[in-house]
Protein backbone atom coordinates (compact mmCIF):
# COMPACT_ATOMS: atom_id res chain seq x y z
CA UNK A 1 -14.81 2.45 7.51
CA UNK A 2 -18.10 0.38 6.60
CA UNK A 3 -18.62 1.41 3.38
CA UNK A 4 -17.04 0.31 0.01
CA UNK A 5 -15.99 4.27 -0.49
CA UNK A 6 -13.78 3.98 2.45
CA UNK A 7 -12.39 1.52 0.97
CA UNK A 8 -11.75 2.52 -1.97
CA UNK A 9 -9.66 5.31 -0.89
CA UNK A 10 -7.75 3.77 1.49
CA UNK A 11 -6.71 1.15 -1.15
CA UNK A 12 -6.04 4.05 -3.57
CA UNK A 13 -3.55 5.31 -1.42
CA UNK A 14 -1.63 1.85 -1.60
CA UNK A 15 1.21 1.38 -4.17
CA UNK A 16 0.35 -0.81 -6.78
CA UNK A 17 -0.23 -4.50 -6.28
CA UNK A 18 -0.82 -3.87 -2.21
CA UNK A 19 -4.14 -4.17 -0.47
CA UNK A 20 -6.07 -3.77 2.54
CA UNK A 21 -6.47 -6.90 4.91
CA UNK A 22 -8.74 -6.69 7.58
CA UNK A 23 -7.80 -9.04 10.87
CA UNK A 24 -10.54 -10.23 12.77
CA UNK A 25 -9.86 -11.31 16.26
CA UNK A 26 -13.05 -13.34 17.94
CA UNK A 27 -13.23 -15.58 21.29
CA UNK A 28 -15.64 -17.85 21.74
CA UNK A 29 -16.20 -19.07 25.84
CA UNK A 30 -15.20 -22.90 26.56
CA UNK A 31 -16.37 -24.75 29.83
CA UNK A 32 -13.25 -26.76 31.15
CA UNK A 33 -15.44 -29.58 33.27
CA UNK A 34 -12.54 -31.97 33.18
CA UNK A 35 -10.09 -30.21 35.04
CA UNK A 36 -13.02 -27.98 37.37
CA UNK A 37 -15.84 -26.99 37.01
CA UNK A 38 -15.43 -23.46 38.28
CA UNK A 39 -12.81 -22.79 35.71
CA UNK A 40 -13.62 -21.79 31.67
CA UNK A 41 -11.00 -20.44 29.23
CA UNK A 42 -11.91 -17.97 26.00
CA UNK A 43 -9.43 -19.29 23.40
CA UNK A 44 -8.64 -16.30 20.83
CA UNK A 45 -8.44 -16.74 17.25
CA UNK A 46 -7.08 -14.81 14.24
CA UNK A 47 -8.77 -14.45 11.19
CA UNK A 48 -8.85 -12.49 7.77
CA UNK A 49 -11.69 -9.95 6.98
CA UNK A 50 -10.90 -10.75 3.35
CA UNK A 51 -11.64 -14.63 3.84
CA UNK A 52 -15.60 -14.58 3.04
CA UNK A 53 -17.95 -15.12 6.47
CA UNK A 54 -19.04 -18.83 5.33
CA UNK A 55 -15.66 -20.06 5.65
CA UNK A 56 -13.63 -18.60 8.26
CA UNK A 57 -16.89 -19.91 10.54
CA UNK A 58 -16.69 -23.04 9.70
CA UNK A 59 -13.95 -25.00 11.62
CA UNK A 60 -13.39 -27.67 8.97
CA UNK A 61 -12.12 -24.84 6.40
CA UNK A 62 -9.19 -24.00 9.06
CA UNK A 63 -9.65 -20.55 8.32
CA UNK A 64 -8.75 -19.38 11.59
CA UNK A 65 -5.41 -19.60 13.90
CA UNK A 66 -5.94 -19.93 17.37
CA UNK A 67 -3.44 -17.29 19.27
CA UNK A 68 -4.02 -18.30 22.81
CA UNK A 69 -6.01 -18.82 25.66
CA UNK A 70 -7.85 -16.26 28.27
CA UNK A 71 -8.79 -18.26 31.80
CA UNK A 72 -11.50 -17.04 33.72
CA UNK A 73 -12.25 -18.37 37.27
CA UNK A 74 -16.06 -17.71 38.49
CA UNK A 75 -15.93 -15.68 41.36
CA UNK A 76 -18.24 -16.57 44.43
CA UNK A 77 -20.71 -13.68 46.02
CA UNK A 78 -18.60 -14.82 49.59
CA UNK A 79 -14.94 -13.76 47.75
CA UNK A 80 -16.36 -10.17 46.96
């Protein structure tokens, strides 16, 4: 899957005029310190593999859609 001949195969299988598109899914973590700061939430985001690395991560090209939000509390060493 990481080399071009992969690629090529796969997208000789394809009918004519269709093609591969890789989706990227990334998270990046994001402190919430107005609301608490024990709390932090991983938005997700959806991207194309086929949109080139300089753009889709760059936030001013809006090359990404952001698909939700993952909360994470901390947990103390007293709660375990």
């Amino acid at each position: 899957m990481w080399t071009g001949h992969w690629w090529h195969a796969v997208q000789d299988r394809l009918p004519e005029g269709a093609s591969v598109v890789p989706v990227i899914i990334t998270t990046d973590k994001t402190q919430l310190t107005r609301f608490s700061s024990s709390k932090s939430i991983y938005p997700i985001y959806l991207t194309s593999g086929n949109i080139p690395r300089a753009i889709h991560q760059n936030p001013g090209q809006h090359a990404c859609i952001l698909i939700g939000y993952l909360s994470v509390d901390k947990i103390l060493k007293n709660e375990l």
